[in-house]
Protein backbone atom coordinates (compact mmCIF):
# COMPACT_ATOMS: atom_id res chain seq x y z
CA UNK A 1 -35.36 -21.27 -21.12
CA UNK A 2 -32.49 -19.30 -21.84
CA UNK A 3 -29.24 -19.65 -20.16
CA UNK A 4 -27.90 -17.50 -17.05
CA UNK A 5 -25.50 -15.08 -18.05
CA UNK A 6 -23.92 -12.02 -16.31
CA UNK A 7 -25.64 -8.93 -17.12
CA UNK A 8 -23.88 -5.23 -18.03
CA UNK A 9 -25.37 -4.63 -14.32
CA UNK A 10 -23.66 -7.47 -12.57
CA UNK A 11 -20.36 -5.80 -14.29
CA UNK A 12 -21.69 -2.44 -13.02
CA UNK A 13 -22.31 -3.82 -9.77
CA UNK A 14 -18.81 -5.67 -9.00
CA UNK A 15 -16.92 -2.39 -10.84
CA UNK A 16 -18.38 -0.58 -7.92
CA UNK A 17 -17.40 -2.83 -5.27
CA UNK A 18 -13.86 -2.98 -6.68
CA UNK A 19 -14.16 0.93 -6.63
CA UNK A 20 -15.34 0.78 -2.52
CA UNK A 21 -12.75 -1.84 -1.77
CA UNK A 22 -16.10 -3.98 -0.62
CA UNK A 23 -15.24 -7.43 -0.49
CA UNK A 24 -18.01 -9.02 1.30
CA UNK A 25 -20.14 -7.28 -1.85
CA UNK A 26 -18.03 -8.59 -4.25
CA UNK A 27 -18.18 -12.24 -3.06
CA UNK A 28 -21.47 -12.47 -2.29
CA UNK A 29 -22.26 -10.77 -6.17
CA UNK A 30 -19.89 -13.72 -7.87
CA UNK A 31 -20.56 -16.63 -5.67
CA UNK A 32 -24.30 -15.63 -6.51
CA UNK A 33 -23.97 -16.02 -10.17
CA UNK A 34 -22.34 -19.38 -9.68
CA UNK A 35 -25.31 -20.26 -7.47
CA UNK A 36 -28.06 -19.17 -10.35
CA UNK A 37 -26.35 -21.28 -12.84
CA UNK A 38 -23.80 -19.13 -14.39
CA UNK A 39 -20.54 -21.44 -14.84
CA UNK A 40 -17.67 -20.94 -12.59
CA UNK A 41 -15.30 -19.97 -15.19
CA UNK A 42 -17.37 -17.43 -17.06
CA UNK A 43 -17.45 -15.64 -13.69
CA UNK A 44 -13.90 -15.76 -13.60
CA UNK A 45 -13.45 -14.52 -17.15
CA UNK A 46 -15.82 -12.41 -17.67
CA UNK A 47 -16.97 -10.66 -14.70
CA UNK A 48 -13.56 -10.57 -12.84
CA UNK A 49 -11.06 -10.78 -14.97
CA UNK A 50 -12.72 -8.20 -17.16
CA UNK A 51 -13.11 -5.87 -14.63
CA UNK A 52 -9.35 -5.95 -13.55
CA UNK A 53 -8.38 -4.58 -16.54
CA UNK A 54 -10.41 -1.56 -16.15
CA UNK A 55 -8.88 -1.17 -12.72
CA UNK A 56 -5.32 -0.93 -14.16
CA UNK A 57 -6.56 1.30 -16.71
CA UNK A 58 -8.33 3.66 -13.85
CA UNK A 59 -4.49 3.68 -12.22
CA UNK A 60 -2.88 4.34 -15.73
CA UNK A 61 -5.04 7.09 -16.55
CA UNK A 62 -4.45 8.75 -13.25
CA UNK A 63 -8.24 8.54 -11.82
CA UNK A 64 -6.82 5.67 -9.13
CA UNK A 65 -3.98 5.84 -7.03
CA UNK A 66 -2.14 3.12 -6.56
CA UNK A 67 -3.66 2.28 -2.91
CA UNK A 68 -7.16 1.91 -4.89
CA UNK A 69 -5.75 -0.21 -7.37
CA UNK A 70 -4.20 -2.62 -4.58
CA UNK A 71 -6.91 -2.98 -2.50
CA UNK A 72 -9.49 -3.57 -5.73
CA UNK A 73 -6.85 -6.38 -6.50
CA UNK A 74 -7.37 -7.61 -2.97
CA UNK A 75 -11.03 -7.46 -3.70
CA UNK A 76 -10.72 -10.02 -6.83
CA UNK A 77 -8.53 -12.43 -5.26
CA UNK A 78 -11.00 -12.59 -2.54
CA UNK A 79 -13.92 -12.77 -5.08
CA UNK A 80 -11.76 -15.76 -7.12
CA UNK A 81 -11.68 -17.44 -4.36
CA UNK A 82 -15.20 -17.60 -3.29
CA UNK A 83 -16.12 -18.42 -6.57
CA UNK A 84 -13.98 -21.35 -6.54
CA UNK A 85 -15.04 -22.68 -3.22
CA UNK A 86 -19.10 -22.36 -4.61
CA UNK A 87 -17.83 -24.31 -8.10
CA UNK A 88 -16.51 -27.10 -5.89
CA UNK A 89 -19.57 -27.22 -4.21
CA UNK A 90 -21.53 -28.03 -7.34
CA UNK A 91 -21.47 -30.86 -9.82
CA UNK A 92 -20.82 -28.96 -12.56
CA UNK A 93 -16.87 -30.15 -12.78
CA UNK A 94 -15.36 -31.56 -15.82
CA UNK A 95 -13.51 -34.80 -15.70
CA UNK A 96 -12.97 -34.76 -12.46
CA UNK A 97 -10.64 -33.31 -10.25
CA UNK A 98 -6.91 -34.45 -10.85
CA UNK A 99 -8.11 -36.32 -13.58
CA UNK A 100 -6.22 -35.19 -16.61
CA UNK A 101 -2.66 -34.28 -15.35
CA UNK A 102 -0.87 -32.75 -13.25
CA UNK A 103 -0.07 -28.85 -13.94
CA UNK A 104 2.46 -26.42 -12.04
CA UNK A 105 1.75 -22.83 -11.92
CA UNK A 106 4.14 -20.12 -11.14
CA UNK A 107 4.66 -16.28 -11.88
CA UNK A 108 7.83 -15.54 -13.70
CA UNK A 109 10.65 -14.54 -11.66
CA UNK A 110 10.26 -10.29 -10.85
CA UNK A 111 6.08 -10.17 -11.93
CA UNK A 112 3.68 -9.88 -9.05
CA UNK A 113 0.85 -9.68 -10.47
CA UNK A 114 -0.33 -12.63 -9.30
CA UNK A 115 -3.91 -12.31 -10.04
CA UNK A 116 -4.02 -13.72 -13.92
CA UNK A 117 -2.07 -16.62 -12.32
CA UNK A 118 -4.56 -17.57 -9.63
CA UNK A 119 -7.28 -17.46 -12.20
CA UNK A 120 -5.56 -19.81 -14.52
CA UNK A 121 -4.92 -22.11 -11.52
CA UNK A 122 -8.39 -22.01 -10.56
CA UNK A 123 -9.59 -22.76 -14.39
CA UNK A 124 -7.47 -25.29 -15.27
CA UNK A 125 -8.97 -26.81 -11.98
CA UNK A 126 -11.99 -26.26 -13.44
CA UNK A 127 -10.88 -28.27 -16.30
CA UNK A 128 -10.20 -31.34 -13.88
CA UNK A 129 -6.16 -30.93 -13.82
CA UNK A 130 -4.67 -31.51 -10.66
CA UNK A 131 -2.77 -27.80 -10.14
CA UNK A 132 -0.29 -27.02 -8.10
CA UNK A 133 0.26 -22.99 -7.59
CA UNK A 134 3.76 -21.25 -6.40
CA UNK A 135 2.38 -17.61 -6.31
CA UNK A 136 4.34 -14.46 -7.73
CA UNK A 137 7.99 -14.02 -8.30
CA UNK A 138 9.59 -17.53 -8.63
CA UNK A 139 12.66 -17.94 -8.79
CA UNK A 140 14.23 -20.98 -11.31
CA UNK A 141 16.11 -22.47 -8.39
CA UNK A 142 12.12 -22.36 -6.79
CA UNK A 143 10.43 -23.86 -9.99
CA UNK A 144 12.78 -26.44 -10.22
CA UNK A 145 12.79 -27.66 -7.03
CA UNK A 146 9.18 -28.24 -6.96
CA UNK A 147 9.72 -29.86 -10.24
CA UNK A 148 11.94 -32.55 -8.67
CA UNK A 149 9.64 -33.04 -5.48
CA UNK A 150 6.75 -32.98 -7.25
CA UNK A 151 6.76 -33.92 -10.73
CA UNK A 152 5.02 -32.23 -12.49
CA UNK A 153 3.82 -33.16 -16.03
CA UNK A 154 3.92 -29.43 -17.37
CA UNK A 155 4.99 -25.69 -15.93
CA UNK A 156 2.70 -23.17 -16.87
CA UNK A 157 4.26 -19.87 -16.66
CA UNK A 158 2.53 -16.54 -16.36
CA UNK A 159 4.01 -13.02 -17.60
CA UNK A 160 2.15 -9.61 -17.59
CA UNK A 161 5.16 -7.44 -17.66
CA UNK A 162 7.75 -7.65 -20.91
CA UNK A 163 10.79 -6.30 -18.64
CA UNK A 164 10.55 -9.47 -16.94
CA UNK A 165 11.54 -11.67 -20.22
CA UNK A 166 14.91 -12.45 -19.88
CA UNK A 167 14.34 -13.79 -16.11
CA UNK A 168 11.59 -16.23 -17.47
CA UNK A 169 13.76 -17.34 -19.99
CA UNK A 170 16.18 -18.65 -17.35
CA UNK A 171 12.54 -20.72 -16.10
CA UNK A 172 11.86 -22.15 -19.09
CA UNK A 173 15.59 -23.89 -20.09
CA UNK A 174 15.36 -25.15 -16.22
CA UNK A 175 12.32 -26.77 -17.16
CA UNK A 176 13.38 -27.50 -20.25
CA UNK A 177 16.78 -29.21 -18.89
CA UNK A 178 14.24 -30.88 -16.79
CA UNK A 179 12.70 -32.37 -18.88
CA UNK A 180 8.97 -30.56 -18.39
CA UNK A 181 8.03 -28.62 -21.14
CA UNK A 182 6.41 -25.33 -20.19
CA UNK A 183 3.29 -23.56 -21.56
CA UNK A 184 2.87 -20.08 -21.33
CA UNK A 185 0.49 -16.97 -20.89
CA UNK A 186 0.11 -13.19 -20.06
CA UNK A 187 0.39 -9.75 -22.03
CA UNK A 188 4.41 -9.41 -20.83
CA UNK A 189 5.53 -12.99 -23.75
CA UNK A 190 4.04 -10.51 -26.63
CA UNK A 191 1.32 -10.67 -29.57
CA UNK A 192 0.38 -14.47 -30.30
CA UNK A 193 3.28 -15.19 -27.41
CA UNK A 194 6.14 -14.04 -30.27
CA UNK A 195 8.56 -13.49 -27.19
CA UNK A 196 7.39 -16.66 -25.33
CA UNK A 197 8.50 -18.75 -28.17
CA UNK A 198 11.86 -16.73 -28.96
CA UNK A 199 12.41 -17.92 -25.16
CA UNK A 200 12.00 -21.35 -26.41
CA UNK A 201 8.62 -22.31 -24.57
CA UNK A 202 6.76 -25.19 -25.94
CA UNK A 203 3.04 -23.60 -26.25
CA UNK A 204 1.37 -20.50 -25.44
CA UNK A 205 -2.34 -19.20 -25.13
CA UNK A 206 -3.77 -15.67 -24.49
CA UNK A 207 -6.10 -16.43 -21.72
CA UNK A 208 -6.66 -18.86 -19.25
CA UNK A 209 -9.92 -20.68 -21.16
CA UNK A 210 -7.04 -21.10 -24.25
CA UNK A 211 -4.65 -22.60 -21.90
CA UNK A 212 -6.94 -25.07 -20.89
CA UNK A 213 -7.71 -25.87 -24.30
CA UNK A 214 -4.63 -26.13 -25.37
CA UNK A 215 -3.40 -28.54 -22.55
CA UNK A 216 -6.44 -31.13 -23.65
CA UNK A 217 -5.63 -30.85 -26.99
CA UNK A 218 -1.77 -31.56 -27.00
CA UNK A 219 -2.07 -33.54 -24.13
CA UNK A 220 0.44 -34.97 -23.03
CA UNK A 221 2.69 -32.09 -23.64
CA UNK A 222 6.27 -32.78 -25.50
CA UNK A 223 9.38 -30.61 -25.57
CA UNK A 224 8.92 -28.75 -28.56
CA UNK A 225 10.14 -25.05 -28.54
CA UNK A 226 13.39 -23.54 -29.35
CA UNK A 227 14.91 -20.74 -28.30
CA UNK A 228 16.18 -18.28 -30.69
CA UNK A 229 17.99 -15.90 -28.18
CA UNK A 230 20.98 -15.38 -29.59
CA UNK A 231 24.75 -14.92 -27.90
CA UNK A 232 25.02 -11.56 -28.57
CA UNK A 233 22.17 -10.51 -27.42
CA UNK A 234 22.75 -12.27 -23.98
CA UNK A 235 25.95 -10.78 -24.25
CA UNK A 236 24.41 -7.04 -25.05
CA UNK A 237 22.07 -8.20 -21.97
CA UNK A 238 24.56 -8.53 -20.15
CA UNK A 239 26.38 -5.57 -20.36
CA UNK A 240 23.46 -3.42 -19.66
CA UNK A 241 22.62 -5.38 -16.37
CA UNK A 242 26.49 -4.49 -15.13
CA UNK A 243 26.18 -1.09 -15.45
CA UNK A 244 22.67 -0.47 -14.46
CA UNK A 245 23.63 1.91 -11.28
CA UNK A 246 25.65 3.72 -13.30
CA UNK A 247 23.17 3.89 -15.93
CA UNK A 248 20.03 4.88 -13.15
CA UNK A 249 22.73 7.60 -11.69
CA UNK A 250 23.30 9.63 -15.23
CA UNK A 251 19.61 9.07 -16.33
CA UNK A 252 18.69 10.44 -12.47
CA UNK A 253 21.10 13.27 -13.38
CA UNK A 254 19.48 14.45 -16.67
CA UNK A 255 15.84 13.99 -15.51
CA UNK A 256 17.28 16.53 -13.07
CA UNK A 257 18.38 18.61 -15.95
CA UNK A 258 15.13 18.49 -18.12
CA UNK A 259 12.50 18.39 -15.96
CA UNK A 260 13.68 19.45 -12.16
CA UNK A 261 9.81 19.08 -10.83
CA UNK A 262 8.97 16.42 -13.12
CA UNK A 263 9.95 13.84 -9.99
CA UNK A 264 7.19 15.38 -7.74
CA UNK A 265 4.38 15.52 -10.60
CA UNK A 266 4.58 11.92 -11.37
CA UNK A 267 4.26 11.18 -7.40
CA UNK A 268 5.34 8.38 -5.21
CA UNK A 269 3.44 5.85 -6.58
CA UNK A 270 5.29 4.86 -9.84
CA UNK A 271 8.41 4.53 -8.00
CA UNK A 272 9.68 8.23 -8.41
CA UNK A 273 12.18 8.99 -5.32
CA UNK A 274 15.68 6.90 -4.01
CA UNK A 275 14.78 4.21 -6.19
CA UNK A 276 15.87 5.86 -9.17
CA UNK A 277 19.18 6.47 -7.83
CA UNK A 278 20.02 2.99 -6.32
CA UNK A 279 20.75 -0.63 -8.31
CA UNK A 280 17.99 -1.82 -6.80
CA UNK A 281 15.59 1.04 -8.10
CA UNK A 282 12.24 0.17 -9.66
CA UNK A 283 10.84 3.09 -10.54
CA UNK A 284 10.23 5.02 -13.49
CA UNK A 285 14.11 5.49 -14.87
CA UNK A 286 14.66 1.38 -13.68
CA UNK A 287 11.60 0.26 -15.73
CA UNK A 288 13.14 2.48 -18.24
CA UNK A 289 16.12 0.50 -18.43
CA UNK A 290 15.15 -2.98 -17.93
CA UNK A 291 12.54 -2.73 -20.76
CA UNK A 292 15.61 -1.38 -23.06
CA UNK A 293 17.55 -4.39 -21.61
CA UNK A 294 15.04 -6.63 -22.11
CA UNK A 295 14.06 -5.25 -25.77
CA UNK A 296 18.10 -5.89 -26.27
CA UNK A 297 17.72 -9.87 -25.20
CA UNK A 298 14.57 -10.65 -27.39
CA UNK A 299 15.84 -8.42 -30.60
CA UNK A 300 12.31 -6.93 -30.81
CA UNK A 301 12.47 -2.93 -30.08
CA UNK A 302 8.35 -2.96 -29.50
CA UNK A 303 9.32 -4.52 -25.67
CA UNK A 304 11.08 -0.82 -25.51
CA UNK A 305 8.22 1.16 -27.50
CA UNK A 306 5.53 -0.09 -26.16
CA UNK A 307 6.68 0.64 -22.70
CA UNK A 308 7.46 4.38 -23.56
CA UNK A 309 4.11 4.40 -24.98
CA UNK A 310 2.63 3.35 -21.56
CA UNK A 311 4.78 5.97 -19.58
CA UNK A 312 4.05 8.52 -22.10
CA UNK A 313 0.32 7.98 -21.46
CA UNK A 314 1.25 7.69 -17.58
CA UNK A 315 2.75 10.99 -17.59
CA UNK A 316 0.18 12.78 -19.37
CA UNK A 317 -2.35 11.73 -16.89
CA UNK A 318 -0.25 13.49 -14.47
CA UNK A 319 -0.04 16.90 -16.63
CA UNK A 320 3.82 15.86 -16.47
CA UNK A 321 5.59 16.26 -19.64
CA UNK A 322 5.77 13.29 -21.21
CA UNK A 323 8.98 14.56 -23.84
CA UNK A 324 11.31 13.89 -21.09
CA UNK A 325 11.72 10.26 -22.56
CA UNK A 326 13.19 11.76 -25.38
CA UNK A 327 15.84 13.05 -23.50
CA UNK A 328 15.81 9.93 -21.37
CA UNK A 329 16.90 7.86 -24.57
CA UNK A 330 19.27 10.69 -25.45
CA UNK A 331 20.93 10.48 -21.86
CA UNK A 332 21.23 6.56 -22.28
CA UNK A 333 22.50 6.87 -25.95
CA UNK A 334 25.59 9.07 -24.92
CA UNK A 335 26.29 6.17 -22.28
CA UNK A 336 25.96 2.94 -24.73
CA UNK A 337 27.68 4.03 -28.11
CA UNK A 338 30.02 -0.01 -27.08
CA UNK A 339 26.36 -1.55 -27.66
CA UNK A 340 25.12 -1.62 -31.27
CA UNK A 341 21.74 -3.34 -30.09
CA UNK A 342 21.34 -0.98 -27.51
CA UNK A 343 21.67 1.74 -29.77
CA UNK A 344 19.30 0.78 -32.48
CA UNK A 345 16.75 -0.35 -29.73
CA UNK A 346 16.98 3.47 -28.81
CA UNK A 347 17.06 4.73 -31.86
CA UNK A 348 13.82 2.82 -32.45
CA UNK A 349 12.33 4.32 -29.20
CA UNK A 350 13.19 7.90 -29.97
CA UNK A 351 11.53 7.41 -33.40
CA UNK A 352 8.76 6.56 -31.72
CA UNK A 353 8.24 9.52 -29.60
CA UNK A 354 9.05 11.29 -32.41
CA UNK A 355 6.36 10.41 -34.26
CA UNK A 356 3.92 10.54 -31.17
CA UNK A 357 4.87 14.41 -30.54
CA UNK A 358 4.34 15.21 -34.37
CA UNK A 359 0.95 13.65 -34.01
CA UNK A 360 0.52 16.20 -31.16
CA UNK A 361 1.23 18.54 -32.63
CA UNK A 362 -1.10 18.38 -35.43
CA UNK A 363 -4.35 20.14 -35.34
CA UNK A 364 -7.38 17.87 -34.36
């Protein structure tokens, strides 16, 4: 008798009730599977973690606005937890619950996408570790005060955007200082983690099923990573992060120049508007900036690239012309000739867009 599994039509199915913000539907689809046999944590990871992706990529492309893509979210959490609450209900648990350590999880400080983090909670769980979950955005003063209340035996630290790097980096030496050592996940610490171990974390693992497995395996977990951030980098850092409003006010100024209804085209949604002119903007010319900034801490110009290579797509999708960024790293250029890492970081950048408008240009 062959195992349950979770059919292309299951997928079909919960796609659809991500895409009608149904939650009852979408619970009642995943706690089923659990139900018929299908384990708890191929649910998670295949059928609704899965599926989230898609959903970002329906908001990238344009097809989504960013109201769909907030309440589909909604949607998963709710359908994470259900599943969750059935898997408890069943015997199917390895080890034990609590039985194998005890395992903070937190969101670095800025990301809020808080979904990948629930689901590695909720796995590890599944794995019989006794988790303890602090949500999105957490600060290091946060992180290590649950650390000294609560002791736990490792932080695991979850990342999906890169501009957020040198923030975690201040999490992991507080744990690290602490005397926890700190295993990390998510798309924003890099290829194979590359920027999650120039931060000095001690392990890393692409999803949460690797995480697990890589707790049991090194178990317990020992202070092992090193950072390799150097001074002048945190110095470069540094620099940018003092004159960011200045920064935002001549990059608002030339988007104004190149492209005066570019603002309107790429709508609301991305952050367009006051933001961009403010300190505390996080919009499209802030993202801008903190992924040079952060590309400038790690020494590794793809955090930079492969941002522009995400707004370039992002603009497209909005028939808004994407060759602004050139003039964006231009602007920024005329502003940071004091920064020699800034500079080649944008040098690298403007390559890049280079490069992608010659492909353009070439016939198909």
């Amino acid at each position: 008798m062959s195992e349950p599994r979770i059919t292309e039509a299951a997928r079909a199915r919960f796609d659809a009730c991500l895409a009608d913000a149904d939650e009852d539907a979408a619970v009642e689809l995943a706690v089923g599977l659990v139900t018929s046999g299908v384990s708890a944590e191929d649910v998670l990871l295949r059928l609704v973690a899965p599926a989230q992706v898609r959903v970002g990529e329906r908001w990238e492309s344009g097809e989504w606005t960013v109201a769909q893509e907030h309440a589909a979210t909604h949607v998963s959490r709710k359908a994470v937890d259900g599943v969750t609450s059935a898997a408890r209900g069943t015997d199917r648990l390895p080890g034990g619950a609590g039985s194998r350590g005890h395992v903070l999880v937190a969101c670095s400080d800025g990301e809020w996408h808080v979904l990948p983090s629930q689901i590695l909670a909720e796995v590890l769980r599944l794995h019989g570790f006794d988790v303890r979950s602090l949500g999105g955005s957490v600060s290091p003063h946060g992180i290590l005060s649950d650390v000294h209340q609560n002791g736990p035996d490792v932080v695991a630290l979850s990342c999906t955007l890169p501009w957020n790097l040198p923030l975690a980096h201040r999490q992991i030496e507080i744990c690290r200082w602490a005397g926890v050592p700190v295993i990390t996940g998510g798309a924003g610490f890099g290829p194979e983690g590359t920027w999650a171990y120039a931060l000095g974390a001690d392990l890393y693992a692409a999803d949460a099923r690797g995480a697990a497995e890589a707790l049991i395996r090194h178990w317990p977990p020992v202070l092992r990573g090193e950072s390799s951030i150097e001074a002048d980098a945190v110095e470069a850092y540094a620099m940018l992060v003092r004159q960011r409003p200045r920064l935002l006010e001549h990059l608002a100024s030339a988007l104004r120049d190149v492209g005066p209804g570019l603002r309107g085209r790429m709508g609301t949604e991305y952050g367009s508007g006051s933001g961009m002119e403010h300190e505390e903007g996080t919009g499209f010319l802030g993202r801008l900036l903190d992924s040079l900034a952060a590309a400038v801490y790690v020494d590794d110009e793809r955090v930079f690239t492969r941002h522009l290579a995400f707004v370039r797509t992002y603009l497209s999708a909005r028939s808004a012309d994407s060759r602004c960024l050139i003039a964006m790293a231009d602007a920024l250029a005329d502003r940071l000739d004091g920064s020699p890492r800034a500079l080649d970081t944008l040098s690298a950048g403007r390559r890049f867009l280079a490069e992608g408008e010659d492909d353009s240009d070439r016939p198909g």
